[in-house]
Protein backbone atom coordinates (compact mmCIF):
# COMPACT_ATOMS: atom_id res chain seq x y z
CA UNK A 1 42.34 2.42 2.83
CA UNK A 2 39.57 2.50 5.31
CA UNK A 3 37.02 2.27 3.40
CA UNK A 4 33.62 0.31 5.17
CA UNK A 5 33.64 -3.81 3.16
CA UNK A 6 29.93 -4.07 2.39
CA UNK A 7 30.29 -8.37 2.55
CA UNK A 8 27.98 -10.43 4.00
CA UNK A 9 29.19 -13.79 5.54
CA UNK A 10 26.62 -16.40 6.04
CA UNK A 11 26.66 -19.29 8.38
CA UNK A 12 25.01 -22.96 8.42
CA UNK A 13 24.12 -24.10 11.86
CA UNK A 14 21.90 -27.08 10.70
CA UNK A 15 22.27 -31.04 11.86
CA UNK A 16 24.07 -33.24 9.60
CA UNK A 17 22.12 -35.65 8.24
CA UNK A 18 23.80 -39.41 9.02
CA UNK A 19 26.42 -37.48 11.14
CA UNK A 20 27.09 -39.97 14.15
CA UNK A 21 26.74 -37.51 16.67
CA UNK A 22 23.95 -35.32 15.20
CA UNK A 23 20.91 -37.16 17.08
CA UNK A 24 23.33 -36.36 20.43
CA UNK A 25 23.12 -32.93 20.16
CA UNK A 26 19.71 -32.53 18.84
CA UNK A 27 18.79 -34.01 22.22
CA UNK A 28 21.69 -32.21 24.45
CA UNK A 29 20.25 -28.76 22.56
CA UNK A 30 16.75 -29.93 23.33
CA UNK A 31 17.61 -30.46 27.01
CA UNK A 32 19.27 -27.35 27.85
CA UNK A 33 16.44 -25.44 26.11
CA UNK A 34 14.21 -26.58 27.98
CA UNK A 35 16.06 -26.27 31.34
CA UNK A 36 16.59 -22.42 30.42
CA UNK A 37 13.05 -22.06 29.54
CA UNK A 38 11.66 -23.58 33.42
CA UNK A 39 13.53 -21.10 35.13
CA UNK A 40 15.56 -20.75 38.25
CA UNK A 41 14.19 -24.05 40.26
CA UNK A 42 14.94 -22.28 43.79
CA UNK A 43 12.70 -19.71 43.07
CA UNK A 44 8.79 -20.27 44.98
CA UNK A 45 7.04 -18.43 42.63
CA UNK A 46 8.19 -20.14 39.70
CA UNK A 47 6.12 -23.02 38.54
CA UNK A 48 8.69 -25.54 37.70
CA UNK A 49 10.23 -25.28 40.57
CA UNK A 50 11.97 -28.31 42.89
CA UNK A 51 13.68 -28.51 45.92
CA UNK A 52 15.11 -31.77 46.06
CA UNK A 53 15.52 -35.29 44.09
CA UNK A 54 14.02 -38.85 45.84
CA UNK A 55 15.81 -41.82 44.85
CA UNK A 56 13.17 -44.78 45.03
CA UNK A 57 15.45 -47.27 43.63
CA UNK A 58 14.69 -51.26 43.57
CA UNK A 59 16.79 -53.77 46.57
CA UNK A 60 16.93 -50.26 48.46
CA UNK A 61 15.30 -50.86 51.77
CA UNK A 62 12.29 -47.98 51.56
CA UNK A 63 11.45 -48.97 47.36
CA UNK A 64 7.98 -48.71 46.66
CA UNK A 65 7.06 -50.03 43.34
CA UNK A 66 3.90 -47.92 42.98
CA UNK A 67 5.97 -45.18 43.17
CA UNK A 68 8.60 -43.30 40.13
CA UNK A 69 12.03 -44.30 40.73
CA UNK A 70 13.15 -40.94 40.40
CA UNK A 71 10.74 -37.95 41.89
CA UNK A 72 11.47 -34.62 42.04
CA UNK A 73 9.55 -32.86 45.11
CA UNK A 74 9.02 -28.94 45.95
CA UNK A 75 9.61 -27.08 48.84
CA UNK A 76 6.20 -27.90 49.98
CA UNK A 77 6.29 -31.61 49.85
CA UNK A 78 4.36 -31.92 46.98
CA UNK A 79 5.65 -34.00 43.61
CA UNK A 80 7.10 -31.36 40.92
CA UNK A 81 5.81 -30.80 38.08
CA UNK A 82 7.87 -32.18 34.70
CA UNK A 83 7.76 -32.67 31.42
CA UNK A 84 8.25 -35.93 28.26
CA UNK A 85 9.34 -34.52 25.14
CA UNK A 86 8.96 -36.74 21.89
CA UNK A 87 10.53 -34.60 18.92
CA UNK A 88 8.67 -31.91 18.81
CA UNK A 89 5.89 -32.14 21.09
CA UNK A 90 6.11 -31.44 24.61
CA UNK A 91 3.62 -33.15 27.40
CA UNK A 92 3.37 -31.22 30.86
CA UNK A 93 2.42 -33.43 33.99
CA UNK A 94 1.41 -31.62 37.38
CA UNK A 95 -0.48 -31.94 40.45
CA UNK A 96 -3.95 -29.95 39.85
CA UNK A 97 -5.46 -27.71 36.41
CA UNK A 98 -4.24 -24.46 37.95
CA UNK A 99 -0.79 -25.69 38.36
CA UNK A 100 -0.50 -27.51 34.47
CA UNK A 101 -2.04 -24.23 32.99
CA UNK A 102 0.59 -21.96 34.91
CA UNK A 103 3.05 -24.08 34.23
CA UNK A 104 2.66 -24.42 30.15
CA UNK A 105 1.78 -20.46 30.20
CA UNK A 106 5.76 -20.33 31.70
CA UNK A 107 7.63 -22.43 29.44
CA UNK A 108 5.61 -20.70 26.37
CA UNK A 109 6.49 -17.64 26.71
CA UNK A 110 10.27 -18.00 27.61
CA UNK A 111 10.14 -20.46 24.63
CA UNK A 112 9.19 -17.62 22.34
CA UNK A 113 11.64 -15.24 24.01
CA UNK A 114 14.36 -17.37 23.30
CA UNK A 115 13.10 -17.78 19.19
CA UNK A 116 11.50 -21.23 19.72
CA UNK A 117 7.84 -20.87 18.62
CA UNK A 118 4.86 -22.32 21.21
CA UNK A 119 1.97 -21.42 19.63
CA UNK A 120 -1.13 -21.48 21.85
CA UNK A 121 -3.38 -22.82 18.60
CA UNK A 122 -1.56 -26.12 19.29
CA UNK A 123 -1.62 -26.11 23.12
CA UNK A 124 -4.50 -28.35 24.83
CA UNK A 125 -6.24 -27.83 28.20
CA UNK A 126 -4.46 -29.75 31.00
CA UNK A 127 -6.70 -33.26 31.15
CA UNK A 128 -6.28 -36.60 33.49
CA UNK A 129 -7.42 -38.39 30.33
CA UNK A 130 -5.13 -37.03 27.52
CA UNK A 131 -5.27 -38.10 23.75
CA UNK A 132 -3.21 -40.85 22.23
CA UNK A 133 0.74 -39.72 21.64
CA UNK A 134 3.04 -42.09 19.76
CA UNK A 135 -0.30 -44.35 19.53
CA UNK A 136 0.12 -44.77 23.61
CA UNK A 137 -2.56 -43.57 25.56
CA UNK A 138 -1.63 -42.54 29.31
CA UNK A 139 -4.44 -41.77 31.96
CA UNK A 140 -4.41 -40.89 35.50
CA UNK A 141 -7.96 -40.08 35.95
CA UNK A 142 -8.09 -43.14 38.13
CA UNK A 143 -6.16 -43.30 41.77
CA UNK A 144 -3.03 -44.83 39.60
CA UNK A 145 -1.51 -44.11 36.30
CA UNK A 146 -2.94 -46.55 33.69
CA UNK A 147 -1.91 -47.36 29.99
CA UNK A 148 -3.45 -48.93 26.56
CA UNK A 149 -3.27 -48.34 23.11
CA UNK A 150 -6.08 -46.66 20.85
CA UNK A 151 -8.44 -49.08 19.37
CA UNK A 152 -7.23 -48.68 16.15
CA UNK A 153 -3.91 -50.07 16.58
CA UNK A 154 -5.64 -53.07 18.43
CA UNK A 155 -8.22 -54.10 15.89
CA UNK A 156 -5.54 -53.82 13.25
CA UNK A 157 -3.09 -56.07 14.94
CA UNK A 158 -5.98 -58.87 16.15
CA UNK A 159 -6.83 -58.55 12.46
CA UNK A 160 -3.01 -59.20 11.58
CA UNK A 161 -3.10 -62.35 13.86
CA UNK A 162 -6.74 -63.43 12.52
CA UNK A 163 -4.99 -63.70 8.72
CA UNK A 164 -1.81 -65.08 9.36
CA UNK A 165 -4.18 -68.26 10.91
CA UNK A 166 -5.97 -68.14 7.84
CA UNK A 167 -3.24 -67.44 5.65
CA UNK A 168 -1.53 -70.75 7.42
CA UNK A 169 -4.43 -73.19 6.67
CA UNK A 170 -3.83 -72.37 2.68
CA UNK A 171 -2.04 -71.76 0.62
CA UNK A 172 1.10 -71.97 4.14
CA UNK A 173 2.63 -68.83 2.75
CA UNK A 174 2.47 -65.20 3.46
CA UNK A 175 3.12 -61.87 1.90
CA UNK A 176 6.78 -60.84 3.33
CA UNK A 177 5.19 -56.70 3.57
CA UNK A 178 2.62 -57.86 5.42
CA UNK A 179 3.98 -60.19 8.00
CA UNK A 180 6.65 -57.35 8.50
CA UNK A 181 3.87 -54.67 8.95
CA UNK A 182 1.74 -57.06 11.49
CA UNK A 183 5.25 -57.84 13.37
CA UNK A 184 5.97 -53.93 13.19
CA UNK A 185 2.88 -53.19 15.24
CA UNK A 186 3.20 -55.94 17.33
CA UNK A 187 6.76 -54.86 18.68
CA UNK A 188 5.15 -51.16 18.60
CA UNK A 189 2.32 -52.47 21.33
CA UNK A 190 5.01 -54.41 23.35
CA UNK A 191 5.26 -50.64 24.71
CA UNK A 192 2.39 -50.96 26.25
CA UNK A 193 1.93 -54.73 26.65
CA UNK A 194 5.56 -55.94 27.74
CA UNK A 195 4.33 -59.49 27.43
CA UNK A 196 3.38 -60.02 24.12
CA UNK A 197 7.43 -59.43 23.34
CA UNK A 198 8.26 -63.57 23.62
CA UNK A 199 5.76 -63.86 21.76
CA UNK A 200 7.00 -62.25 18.80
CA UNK A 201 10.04 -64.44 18.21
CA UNK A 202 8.12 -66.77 15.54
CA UNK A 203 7.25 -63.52 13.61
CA UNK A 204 11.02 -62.96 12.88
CA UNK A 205 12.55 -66.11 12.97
CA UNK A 206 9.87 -66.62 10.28
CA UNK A 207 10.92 -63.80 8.56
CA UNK A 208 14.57 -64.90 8.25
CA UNK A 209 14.20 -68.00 7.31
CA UNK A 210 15.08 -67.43 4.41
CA UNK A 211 19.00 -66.74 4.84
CA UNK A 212 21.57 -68.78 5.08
CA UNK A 213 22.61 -70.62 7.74
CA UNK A 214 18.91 -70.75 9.14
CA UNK A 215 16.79 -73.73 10.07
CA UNK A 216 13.12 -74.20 9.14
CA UNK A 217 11.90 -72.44 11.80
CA UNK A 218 14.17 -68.99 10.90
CA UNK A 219 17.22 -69.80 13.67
CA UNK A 220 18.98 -67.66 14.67
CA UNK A 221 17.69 -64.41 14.62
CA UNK A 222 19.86 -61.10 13.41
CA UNK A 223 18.23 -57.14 13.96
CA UNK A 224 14.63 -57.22 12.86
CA UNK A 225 12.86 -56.20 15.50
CA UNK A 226 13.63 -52.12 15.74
CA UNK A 227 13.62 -52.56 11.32
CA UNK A 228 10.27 -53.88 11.70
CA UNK A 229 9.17 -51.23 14.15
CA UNK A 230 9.99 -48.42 11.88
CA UNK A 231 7.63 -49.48 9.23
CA UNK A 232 5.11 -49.02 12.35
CA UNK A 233 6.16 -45.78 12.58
CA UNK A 234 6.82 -44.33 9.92
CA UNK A 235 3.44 -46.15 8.12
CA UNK A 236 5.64 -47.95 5.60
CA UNK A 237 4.00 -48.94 2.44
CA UNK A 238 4.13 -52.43 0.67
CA UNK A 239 7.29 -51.44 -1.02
CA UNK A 240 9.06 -50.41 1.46
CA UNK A 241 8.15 -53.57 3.65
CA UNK A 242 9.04 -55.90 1.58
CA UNK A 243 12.45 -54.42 0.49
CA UNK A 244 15.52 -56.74 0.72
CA UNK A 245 13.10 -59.75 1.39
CA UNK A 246 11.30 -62.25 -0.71
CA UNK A 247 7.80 -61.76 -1.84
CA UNK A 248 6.65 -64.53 0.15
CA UNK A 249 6.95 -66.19 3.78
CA UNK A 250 6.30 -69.42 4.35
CA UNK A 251 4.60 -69.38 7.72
CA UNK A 252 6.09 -72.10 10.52
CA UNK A 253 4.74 -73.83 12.83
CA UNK A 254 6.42 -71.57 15.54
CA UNK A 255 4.61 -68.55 13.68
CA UNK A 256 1.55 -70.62 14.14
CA UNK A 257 1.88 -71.26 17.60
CA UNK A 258 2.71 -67.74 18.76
CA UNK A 259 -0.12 -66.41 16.62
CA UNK A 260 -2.39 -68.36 18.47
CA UNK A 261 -0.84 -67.26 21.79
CA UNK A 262 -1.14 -63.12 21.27
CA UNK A 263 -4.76 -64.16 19.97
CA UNK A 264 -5.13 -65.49 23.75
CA UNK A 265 -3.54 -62.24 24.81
CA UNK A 266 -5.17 -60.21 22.46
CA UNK A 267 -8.72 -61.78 22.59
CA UNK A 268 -11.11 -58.67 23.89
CA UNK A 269 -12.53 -56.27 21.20
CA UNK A 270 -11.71 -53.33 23.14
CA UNK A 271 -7.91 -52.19 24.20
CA UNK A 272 -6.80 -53.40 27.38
CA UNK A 273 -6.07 -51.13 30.34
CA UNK A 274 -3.07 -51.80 32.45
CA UNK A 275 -0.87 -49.88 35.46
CA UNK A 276 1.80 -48.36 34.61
CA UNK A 277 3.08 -49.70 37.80
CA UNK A 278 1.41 -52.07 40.83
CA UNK A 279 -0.77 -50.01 43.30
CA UNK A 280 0.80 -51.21 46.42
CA UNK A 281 4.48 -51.24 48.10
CA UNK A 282 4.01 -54.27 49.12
CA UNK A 283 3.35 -55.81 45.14
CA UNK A 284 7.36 -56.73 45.32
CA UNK A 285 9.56 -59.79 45.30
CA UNK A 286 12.76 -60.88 44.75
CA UNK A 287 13.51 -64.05 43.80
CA UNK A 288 17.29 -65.80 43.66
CA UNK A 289 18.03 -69.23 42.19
CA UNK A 290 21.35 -71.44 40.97
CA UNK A 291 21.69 -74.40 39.46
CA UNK A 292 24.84 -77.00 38.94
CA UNK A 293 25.22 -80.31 36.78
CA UNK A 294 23.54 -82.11 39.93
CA UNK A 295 20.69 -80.07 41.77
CA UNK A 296 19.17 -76.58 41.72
CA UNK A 297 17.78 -73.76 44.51
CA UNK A 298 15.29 -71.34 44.20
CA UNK A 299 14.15 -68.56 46.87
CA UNK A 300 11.58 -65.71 46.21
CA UNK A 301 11.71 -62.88 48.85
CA UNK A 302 8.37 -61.12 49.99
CA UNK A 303 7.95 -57.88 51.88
CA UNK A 304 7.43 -58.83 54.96
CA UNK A 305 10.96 -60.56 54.74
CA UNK A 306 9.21 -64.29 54.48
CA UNK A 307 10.79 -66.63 52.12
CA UNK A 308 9.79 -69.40 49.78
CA UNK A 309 12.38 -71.66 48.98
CA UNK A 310 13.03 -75.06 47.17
CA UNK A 311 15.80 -77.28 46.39
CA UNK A 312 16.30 -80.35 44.39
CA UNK A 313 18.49 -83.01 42.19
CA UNK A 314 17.93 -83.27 38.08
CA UNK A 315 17.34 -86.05 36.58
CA UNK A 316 20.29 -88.12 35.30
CA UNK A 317 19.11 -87.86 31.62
CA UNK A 318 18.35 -84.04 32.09
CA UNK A 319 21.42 -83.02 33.80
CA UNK A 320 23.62 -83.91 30.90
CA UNK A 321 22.19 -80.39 29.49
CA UNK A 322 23.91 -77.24 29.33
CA UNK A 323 24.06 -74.81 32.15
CA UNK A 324 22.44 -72.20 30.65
CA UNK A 325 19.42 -74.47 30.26
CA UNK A 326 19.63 -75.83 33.61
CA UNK A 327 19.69 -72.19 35.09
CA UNK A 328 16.42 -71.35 32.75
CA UNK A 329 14.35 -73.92 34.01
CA UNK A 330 15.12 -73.89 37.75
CA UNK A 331 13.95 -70.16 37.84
CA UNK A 332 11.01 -70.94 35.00
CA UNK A 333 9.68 -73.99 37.05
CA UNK A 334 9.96 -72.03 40.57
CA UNK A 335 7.76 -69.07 38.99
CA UNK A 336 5.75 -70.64 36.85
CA UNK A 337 4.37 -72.69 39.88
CA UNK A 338 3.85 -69.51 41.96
CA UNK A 339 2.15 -67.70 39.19
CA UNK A 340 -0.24 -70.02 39.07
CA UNK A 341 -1.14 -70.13 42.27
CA UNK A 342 -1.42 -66.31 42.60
CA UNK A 343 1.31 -64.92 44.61
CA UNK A 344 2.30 -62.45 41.86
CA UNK A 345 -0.63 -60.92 40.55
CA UNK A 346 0.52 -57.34 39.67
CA UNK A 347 3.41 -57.48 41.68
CA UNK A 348 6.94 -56.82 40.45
CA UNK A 349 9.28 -59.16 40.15
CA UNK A 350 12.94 -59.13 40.24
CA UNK A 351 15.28 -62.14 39.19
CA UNK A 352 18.82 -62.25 40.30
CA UNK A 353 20.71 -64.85 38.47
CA UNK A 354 25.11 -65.84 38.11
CA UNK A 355 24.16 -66.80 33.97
CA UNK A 356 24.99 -64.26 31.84
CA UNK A 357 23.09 -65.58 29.16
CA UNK A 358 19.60 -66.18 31.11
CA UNK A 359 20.07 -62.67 32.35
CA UNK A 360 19.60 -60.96 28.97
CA UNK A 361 17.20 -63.59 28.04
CA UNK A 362 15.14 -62.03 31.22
CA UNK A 363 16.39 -58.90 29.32
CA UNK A 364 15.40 -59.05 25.83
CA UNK A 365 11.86 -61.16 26.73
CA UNK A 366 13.45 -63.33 23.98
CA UNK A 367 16.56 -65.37 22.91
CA UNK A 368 18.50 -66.55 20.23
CA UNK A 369 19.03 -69.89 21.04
CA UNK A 370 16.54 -72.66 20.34
């Protein structure tokens, strides 16, 4: 009749909860946000702006490995400035105060334009020394970017270590929430300190011991580790920790033994400080190796295009193994010798290897095989 309808229709435009591809586009919304918030990247006087994209990519014949892989650079030369997002929280890195303030003013206030609130009660001054985010702590107040963790986290997991020793001696058995809290931090600092992961294997072959189909020692080993490192995260209580386990682990002699070596790792009172990356170009090799039923060959590659190379026959007795652990210690023994005489001291390393299974070992840091 004409008459004006006076209804309101209401919308939901929230993330499923459990939906499959909900974490997708929280992330793909996140990202073009953001991108509409920096601003036309061509223009000079904008902040955020980049003129081109530097692929420094490993085996290419100009990689540095003190450098990014990927680095964005501005019209005059100079590195970009960017931005890590975690959730909520946004971290700006740029080249000089002035810069990282004009920057952050920027994105703020086409944030707010676009409904997304920046409020400059929880903004910090721009700092080569920030605090810790995720537990991480990242520094480049030094001529390279370093790395650690905050103090707390590393007393609490030498303390972890300290009791499961203790805990070993008597009574040999261990609360299951608290081996899966100390293993939760542990995978947690493998962030920071990559080697510790190997490490680590005791703690959940320990831990699954208890299933069927397992030896002793807890082998093999199903999908503990990113389990584990959510009770880090989200500061799981005992409850929680211990859910679908038993009350109590008994603690192996493989739990023992890697204990002992993260102790060796873990030994100084205060947090370690490592680079994020080596501090030189020419901290690089490759290294190349096969093995068959009757002999083995190893190379490593160094900058200056020399080569070290060896070659040999197994032993009768030892070449009746498998190939996969033929290919693991021809590479193993070739390292492992130059490591300790020095030739790779903060250098990065890639392995090239024809065994699908060593290559995810090299992977993982870990495997599932005894």
């Amino acid at each position: 009749d004409g008459s004006v309808e006076n209804e309101t229709y209401m919308r939901s435009s929230v993330l499923v909860f459990g939906c499959s591809s909900s974490p997708y586009q929280a992330g793909q919304g996140q990202s073009r946000i953001l991108d509409i918030c920096k601003g036309d990247r061509h223009d000079d006087s904008n902040p955020w702006q980049w003129d081109r994209v530097h692929l420094n990519l490993p085996f290419s014949r100009n990689y540095d490995p003190s450098l990014p892989r990927i680095l964005l650079i501005r019209k005059d030369g100079e590195l970009a400035t960017r931005e890590a997002t975690y959730v909520d929280d946004i971290r700006i890195g740029a080249r000089g105060m002035v810069r990282g303030r004009s920057a952050s003013k920027y994105l703020k206030s086409r944030m707010n334009s676009l409904g997304n609130q920046a409020d400059d009660r929880k903004s910090y001054p721009p700092s080569t020394s920030p605090g810790p985010w995720k537990g991480n702590l990242i520094g480049t107040a030094t001529p390279f970017p370093m790395k650690s963790t905050t103090g707390k986290k590393w007393s609490r997991f030498r303390a972890g270590l300290t009791y499961i020793l203790e805990r070993a001696k008597t009574p040999g058995v261990i609360e299951t929430a608290e081996l899966r809290k100390i293993a939760g931090l542990g995978v947690h600092l493998t962030e920071i300190y990559q080697y510790s992961r190997p490490y680590l294997k005791g703690f959940f072959n320990a831990l699954e011991a208890f299933r069927d189909g397992r030896d002793l020692e807890g082998w093999a080993l199903g999908s503990t580790m990113e389990s584990a490192k959510l009770l880090e995260l989200e500061d799981a209580g005992t409850a929680k920790a211990r859910e679908g386990y038993p009350i109590l682990t008994r603690i192996s002699d493989e739990l023992v033994d890697h204990t002992k070596a993260l102790l060796v790792l873990f030994v100084n009172e205060e947090p370690l400080v490592v680079p994020i990356r080596p501090t030189d170009r020419n901290k690089l090799r490759y290294y190349g190796g096969d093995a068959s039923a009757e002999g083995f060959y190893s190379t490593t590659q160094y900058p200056d295009g020399h080569v070290e190379s060896r070659e040999g026959l197994w032993d009768e007795r030892f070449a009746e193994g498998g190939s996969n652990l033929r290919e693991a210690q021809n590479q193993v023994n070739h390292l492992l010798g130059e490591v300790k005489a020095g030739k790779h001291d903060g250098c990065e390393l890639w392995c090239v290897t024809d065994n699908a299974v060593w290559s995810s070992v090299w992977q993982k840091g870990m495997s599932s095989a005894k």
